[in-house]
Protein backbone atom coordinates (compact mmCIF):
# COMPACT_ATOMS: atom_id res chain seq x y z
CA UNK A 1 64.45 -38.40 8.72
CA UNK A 2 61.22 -38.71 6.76
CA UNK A 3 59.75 -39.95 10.01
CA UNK A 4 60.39 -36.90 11.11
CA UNK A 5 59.35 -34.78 8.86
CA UNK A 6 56.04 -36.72 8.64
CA UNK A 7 55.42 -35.94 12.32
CA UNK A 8 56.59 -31.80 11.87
CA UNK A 9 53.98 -32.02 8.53
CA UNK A 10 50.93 -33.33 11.08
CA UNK A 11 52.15 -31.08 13.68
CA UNK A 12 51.59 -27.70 11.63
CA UNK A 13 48.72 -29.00 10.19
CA UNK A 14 47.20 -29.69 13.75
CA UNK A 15 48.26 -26.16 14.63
CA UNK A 16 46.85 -24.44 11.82
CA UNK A 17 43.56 -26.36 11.96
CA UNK A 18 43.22 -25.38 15.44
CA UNK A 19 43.68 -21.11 14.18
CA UNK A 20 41.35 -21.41 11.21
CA UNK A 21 41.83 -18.53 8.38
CA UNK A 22 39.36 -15.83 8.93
CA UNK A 23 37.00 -14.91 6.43
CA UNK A 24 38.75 -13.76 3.35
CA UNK A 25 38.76 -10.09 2.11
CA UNK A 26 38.85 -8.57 -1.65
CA UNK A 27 42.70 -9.10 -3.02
CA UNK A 28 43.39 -12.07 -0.39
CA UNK A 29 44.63 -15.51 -2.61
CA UNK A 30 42.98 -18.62 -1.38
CA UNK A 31 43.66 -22.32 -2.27
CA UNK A 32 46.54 -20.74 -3.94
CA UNK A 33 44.84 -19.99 -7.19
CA UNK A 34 41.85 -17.64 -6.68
CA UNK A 35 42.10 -14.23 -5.93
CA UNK A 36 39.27 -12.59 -3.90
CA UNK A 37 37.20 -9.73 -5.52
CA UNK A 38 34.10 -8.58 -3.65
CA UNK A 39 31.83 -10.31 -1.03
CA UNK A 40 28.49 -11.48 -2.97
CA UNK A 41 25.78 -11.92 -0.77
CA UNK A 42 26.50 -8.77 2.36
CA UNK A 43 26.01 -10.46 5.79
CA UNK A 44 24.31 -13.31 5.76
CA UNK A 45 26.42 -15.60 4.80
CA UNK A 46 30.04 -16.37 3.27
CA UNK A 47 30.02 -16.31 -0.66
CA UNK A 48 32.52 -14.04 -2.68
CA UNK A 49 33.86 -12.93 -6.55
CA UNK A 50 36.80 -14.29 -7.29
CA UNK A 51 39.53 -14.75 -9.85
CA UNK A 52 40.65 -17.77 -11.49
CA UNK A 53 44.19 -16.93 -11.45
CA UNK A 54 44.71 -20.04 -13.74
CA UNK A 55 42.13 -19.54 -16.56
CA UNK A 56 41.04 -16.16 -15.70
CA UNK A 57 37.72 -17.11 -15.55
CA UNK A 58 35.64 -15.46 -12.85
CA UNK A 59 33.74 -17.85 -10.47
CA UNK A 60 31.66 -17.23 -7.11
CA UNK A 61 33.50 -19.19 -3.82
CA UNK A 62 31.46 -20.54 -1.03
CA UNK A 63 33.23 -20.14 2.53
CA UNK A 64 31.92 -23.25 4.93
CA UNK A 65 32.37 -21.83 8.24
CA UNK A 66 35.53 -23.49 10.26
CA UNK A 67 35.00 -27.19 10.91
CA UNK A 68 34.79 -28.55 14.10
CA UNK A 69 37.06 -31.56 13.99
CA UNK A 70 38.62 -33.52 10.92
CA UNK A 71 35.51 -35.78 10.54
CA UNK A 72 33.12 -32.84 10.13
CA UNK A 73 35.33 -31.17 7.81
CA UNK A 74 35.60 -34.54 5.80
CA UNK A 75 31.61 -34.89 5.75
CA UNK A 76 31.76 -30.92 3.93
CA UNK A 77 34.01 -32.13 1.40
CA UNK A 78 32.42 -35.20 0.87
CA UNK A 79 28.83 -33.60 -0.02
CA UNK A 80 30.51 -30.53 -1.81
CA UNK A 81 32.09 -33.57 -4.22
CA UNK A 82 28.49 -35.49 -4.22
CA UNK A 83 26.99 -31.92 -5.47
CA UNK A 84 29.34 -31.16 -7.94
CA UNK A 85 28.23 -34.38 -9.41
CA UNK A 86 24.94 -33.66 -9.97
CA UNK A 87 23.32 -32.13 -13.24
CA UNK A 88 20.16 -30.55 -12.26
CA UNK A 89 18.68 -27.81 -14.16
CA UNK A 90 17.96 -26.18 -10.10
CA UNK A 91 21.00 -26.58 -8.94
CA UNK A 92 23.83 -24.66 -9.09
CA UNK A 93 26.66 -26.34 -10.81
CA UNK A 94 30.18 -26.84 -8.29
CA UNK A 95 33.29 -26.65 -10.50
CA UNK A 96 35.87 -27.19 -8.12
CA UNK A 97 36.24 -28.51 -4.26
CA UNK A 98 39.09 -27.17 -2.15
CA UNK A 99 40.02 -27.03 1.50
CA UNK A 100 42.24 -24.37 3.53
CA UNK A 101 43.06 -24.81 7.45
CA UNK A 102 39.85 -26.42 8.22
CA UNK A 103 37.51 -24.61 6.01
CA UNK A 104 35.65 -25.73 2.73
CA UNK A 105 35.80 -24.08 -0.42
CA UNK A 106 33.51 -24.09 -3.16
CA UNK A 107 33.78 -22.95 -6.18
CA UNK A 108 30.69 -22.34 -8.44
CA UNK A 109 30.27 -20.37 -12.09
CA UNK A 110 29.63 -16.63 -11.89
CA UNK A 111 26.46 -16.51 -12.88
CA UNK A 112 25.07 -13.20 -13.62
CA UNK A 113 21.51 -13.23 -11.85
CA UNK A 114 19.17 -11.70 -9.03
CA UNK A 115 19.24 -13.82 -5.94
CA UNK A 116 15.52 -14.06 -4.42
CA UNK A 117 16.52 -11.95 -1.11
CA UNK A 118 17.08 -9.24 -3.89
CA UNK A 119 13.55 -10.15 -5.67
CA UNK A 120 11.66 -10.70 -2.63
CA UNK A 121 12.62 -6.81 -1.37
CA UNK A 122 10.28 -5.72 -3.87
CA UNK A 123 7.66 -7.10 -1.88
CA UNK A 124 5.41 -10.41 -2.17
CA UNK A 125 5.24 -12.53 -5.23
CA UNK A 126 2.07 -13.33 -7.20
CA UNK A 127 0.75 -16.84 -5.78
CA UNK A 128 1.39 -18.68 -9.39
CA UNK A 129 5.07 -17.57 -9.56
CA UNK A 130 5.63 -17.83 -5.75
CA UNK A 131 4.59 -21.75 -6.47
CA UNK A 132 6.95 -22.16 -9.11
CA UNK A 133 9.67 -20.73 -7.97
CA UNK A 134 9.73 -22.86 -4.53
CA UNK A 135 8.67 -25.73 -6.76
CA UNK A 136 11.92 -25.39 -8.64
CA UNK A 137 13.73 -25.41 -5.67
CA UNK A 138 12.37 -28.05 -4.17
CA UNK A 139 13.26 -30.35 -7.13
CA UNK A 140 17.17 -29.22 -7.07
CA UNK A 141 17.47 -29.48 -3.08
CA UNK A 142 15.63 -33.34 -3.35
CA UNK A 143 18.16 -34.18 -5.64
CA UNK A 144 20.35 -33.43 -3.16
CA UNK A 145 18.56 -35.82 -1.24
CA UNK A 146 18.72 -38.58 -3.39
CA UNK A 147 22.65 -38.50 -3.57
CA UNK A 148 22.60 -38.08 0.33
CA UNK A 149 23.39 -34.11 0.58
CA UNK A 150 20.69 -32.10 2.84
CA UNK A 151 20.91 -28.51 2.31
CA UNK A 152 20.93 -27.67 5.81
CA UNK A 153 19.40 -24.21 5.39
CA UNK A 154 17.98 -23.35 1.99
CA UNK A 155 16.91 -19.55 1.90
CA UNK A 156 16.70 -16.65 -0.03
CA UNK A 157 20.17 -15.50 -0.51
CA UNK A 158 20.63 -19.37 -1.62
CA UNK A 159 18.65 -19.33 -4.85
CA UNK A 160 19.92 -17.43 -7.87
CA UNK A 161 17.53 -16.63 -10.56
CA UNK A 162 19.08 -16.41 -13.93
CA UNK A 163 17.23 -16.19 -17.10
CA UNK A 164 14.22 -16.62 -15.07
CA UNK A 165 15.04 -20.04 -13.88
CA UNK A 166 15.64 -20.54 -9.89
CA UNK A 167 19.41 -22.28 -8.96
CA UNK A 168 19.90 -23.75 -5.31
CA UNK A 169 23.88 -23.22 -3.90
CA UNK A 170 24.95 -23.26 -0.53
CA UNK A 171 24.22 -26.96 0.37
CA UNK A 172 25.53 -27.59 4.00
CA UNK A 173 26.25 -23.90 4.48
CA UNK A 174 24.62 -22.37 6.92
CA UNK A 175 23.59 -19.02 8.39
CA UNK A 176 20.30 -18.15 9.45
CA UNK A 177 18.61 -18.93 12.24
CA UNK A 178 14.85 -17.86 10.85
CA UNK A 179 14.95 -20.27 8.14
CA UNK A 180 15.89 -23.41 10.46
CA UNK A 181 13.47 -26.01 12.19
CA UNK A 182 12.81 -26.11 16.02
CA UNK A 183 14.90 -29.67 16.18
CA UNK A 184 18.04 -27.63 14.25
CA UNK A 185 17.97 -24.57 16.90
CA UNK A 186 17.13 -27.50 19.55
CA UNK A 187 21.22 -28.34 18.26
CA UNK A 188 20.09 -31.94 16.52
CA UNK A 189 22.04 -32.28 12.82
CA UNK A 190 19.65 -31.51 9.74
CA UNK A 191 18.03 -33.73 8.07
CA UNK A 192 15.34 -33.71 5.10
CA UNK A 193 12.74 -33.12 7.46
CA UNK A 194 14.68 -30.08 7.86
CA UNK A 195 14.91 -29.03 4.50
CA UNK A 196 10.97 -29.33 4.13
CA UNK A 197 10.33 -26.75 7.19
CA UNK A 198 12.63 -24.57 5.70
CA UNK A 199 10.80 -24.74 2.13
CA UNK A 200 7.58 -24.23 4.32
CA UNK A 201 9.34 -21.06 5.45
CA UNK A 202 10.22 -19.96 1.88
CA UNK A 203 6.72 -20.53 0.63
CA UNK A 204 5.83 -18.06 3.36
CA UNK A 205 8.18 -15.38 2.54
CA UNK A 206 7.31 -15.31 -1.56
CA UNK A 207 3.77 -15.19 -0.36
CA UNK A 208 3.76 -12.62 2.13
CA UNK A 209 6.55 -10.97 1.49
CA UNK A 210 8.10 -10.97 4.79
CA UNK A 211 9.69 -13.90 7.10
CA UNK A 212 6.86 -15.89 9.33
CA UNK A 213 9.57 -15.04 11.98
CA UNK A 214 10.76 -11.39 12.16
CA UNK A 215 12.65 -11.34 15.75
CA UNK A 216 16.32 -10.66 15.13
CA UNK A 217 17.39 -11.75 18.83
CA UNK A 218 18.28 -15.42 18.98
CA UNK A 219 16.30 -16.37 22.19
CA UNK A 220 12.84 -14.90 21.44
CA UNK A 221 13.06 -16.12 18.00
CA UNK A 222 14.02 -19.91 19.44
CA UNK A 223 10.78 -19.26 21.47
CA UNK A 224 8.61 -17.99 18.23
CA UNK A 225 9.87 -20.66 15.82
CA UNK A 226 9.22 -23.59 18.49
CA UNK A 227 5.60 -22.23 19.19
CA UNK A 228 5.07 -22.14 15.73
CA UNK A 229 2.30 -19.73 15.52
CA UNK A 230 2.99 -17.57 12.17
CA UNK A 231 0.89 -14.71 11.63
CA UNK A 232 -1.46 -15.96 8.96
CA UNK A 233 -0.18 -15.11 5.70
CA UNK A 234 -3.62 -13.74 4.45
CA UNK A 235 -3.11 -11.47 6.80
CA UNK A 236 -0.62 -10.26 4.38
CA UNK A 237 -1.65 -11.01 1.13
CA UNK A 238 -5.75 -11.59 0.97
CA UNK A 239 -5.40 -13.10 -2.19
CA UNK A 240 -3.57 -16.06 -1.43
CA UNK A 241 -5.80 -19.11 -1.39
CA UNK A 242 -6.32 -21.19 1.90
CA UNK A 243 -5.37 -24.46 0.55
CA UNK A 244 -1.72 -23.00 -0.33
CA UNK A 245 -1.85 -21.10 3.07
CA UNK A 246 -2.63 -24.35 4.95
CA UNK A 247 0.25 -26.35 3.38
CA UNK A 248 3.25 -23.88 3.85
CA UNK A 249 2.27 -24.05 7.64
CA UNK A 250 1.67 -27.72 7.56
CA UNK A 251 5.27 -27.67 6.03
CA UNK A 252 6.40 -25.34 9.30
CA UNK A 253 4.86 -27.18 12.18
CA UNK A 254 7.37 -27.40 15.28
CA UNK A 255 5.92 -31.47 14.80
CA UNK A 256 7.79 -33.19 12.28
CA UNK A 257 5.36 -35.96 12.41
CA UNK A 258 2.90 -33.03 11.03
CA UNK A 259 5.16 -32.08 7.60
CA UNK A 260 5.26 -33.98 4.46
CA UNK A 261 7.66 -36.57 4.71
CA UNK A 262 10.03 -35.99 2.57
CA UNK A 263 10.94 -33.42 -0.15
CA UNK A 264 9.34 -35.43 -3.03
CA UNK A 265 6.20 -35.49 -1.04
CA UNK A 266 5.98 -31.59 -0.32
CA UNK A 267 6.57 -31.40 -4.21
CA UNK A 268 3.95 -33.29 -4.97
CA UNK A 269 1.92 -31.38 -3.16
CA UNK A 270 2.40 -28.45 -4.32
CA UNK A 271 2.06 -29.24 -7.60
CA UNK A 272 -1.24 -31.51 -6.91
CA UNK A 273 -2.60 -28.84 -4.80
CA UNK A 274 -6.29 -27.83 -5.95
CA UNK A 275 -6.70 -24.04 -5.54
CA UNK A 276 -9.86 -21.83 -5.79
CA UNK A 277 -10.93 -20.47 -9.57
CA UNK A 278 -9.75 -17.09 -7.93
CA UNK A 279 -6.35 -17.53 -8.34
CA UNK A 280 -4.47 -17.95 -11.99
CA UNK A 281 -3.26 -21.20 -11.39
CA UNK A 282 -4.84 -23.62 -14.02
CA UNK A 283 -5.61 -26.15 -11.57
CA UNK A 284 -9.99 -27.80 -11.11
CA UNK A 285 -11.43 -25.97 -8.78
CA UNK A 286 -12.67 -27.44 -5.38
CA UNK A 287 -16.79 -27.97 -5.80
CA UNK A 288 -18.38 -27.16 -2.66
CA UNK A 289 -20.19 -30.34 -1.16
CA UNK A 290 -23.72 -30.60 -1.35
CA UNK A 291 -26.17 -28.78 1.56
CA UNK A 292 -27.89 -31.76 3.83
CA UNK A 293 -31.44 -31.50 3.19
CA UNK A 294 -33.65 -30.44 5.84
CA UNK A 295 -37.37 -31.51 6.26
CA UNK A 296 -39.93 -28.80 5.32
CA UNK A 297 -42.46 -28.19 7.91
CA UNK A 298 -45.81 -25.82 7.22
CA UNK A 299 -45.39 -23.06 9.98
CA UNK A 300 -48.20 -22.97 12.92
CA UNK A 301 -51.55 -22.10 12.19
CA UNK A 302 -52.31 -18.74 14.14
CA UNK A 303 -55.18 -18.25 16.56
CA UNK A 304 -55.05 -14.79 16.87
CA UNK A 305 -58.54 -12.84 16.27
CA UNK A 306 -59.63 -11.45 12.98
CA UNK A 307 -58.91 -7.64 13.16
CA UNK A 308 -61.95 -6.03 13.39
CA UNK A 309 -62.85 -4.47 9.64
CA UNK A 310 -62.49 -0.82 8.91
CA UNK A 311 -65.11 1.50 7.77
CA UNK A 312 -64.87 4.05 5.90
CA UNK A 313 -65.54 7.63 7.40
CA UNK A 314 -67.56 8.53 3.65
CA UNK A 315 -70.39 5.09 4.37
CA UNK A 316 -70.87 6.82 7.56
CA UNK A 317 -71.35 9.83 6.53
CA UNK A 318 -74.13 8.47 3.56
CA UNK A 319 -75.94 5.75 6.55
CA UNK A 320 -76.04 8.73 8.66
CA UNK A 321 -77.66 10.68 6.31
CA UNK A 322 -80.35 8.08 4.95
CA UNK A 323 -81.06 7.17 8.01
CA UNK A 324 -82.30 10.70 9.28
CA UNK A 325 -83.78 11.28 5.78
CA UNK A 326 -85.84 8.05 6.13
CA UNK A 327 -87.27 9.85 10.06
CA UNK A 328 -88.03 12.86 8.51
CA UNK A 329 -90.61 11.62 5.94
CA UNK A 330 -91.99 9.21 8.01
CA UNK A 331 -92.25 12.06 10.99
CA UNK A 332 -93.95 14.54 8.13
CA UNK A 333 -96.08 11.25 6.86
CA UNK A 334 -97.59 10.72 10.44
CA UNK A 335 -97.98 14.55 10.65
CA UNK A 336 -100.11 14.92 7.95
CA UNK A 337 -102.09 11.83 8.36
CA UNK A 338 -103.24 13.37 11.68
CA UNK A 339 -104.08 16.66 10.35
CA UNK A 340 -106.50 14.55 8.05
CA UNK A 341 -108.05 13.22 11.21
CA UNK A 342 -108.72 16.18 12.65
CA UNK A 343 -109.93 17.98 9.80
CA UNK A 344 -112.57 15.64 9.04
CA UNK A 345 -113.72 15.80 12.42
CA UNK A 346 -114.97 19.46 11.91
C-alpha cells in the first residue's frame, strides 16, 4: 500500500510540474503561508508584496520563472540557499527559500526604498555617484561569485537603494533581454563574464541616462547588442570623462576576451580608474606626456629685390624749386655780365 501511494505522490507531482502555477495575483496564498499583496516592480520582471501570514511581517517574494526540468529547478534552489547565506552590506538579504509546482520562491525583507529604474527616470546620474553606485553593486554581485551564484541579469529594477546605499536581489532571475551579453541571447548559460557585460551596460545607463540598446523587438536588438556599437555616451552626457567612457564599453564588447575578467577585476578598475581634474572625483589627474622636440631651423634667406625707396611728394616739390632758382640767377648773372661787355665797348 505505501508502494502505492509513493508512486500516486510522484505521479501528481509529475503532473503538476508539467502545468506550472501562473504568475500569482494580489490575495492569491503561495507556499501556503504568504498572501499576495501588490506586484512590485510592473512588467519587467516577477517580484511582489506579500504577507507573512505566520508573523505578519511583510516581505517582498521573487517569482523564478517555471523550471525546465527537476535539475534546473534544483540549481535555483540551490543558489537562492547559497545567497541567503551571504552577509553583504550590497546584497539583499533572502529570509526564506520555497518551491511551488516547479517554480522558486524567494522571500526577501520589505525594504522601503527607490529601485534605480525609478532613480534613473529622472534622467542621468552625476559621473561620481554613477561610479559608486555600480561600484556597490559590483561588490554584492562578486560575492555572489565567490560562493558560486552568477546573477544572470543584474539591472535596474534589481538594485534597491535604501538609505542611500545600493542592494542587489534577483540573482538567477531573469528578464531582460537589453541587459544580457551576445553569448546569453546566442542561448549559452551565464556566467561571470556575463555579469561584467551587464555591469558595463549599467555603467552606461547611470551615465547617459538611457540603455546603450533602445530596440524593443527581440531580433534587431540580438543584431545591435552582437555588433556592439553603442552610441557614445558623450554623446549624451559631454561631461563624462573618456577614461570612464572607454571602460563601460570595454566592459560591453560582443568579445569576452576584450572585458575584464572577472568581477573583482572590473571593480578594481573602476575604482583605480584615473579621471580628468574636470570631473569631482578625487582621483590624480592624467599629466599629458611631454611634446617630442623638433630641431629649429633659421628660415631661407630671401633674394627678392630691395623695394625701390619712396620719396616724398614735399622733397620734390623743394629740389624742384632750388633747382630752377639756382637757373634763374645764374641766367640773370650771365645777362648782366654781357651787358657789361657791351657797354664798355661804346
Amino acid at each position: 500500500m505505501g508502494e502505492i501511494l509513493r508512486e500516486a505522490d510522484e505521479d501528481f507531482t509529475a503532473v503538476m510540474n508539467s502545468h506550472p502555477l501562473p504568475l500569482p495575483e494580489p490575495r492569491d496564498i503561495v507556499c501556503l503561508r504568504y498572501r499576495i499583496e501588490e506586484r512590485l516592480d510592473g512588467d519587467e520582471g516577477a517580484v511582489f508584496g506579500a504577507k507573512n501570514l505566520g508573523t505578519g511581517d511583510s516581505v517582498a517574494i521573487e517569482v523564478h520563472e517555471p523550471a525546465a526540468d527537476e535539475l534546473v529547478l534544483a540549481r535555483q534552489l540551490a543558489d537562492a540557499r547559497a545567497i541567503s547565506k551571504i552577509e553583504h552590506p550590497h546584497v539583499l538579504p533572502i529570509h526564506d527559500v520555497r518551491e511551488e509546482r516547479g517554480r522558486a520562491y524567494l522571500v526577501t525583507g520589505r525594504d522601503r526604498g527607490e529601485s534605480l529604474r525609478e532613480r534613473l527616470a529622472g534622467g542621468p546620474m552625476p559621473v561620481e555617484q554613477a561610479i559608486q553606485t555600480v561600484l556597490a553593486v559590483a561588490r554584492g554581485v562578486a560575492e555572489g561569485h565567490r560562493v558560486g551564484v552568477v546573477h544572470g541579469n543584474p539591472k535596474p529594477s534589481d538594485i534597491l537603494v535604501v538609505d542611500g546605499e545600493p542592494k542587489v536581489k534577483g540573482f538567477g532571475l531573469g528578464g531582460d533581454h537589453a541587459y544580457m551579453a551576445p553569448e546569453q541571447l546566442a542561448g549559452q548559460p551565464a556566467d561571470a563574464l556575463s555579469d561584467v557585460y551587464a555591469m558595463g551596460v549599467l555603467l552606461y545607463e547611470c551615465l547617459a541616462g538611457v540603455r546603450p540598446y533602445r530596440t524593443e523587438e527581440l531580433l534587431p536588438l540580438m543584431t545591435e547588442i552582437s555588433a556592439g556599437r553603442p552610441a557614445p555616451i558623450r554623446s549624451f552626457a559631454p561631461a563624462v570623462p573618456p577614461a570612464l567612457e572607454a571602460l563601460a564599453l570595454r566592459a560591453m564588447s560582443p568579445d569576452r576576451a576584450a572585458r575584464p575578467p572577472s568581477m573583482d577585476a572590473w571593480v578594481r578598475a573602476l575604482e583605480t580608474l584615473e579621471l580628468e581634474p574636470a570631473t569631482t572625483i578625487h582621483m590624480r589627474p592624467i599629466s599629458a606626456p611631454p611634446m617630442p622636440m623638433q630641431p629649429i631651423t633659421a628660415p631661407p634667406p630671401s633674394y627678392a629685390p630691395a623695394p625701390a625707396p619712396q620719396r616724398s611728394p614735399w622733397l620734390l616739390a623743394v629740389a624742384s624749386f632750388v633747382i630752377f632758382s639756382t637757373i634763374g640767377v645764374a641766367g640773370l648773372a650771365l645777362a648782366a655780365g654781357t651787358w657789361a661787355l657791351v657797354s664798355g665797348a661804346f
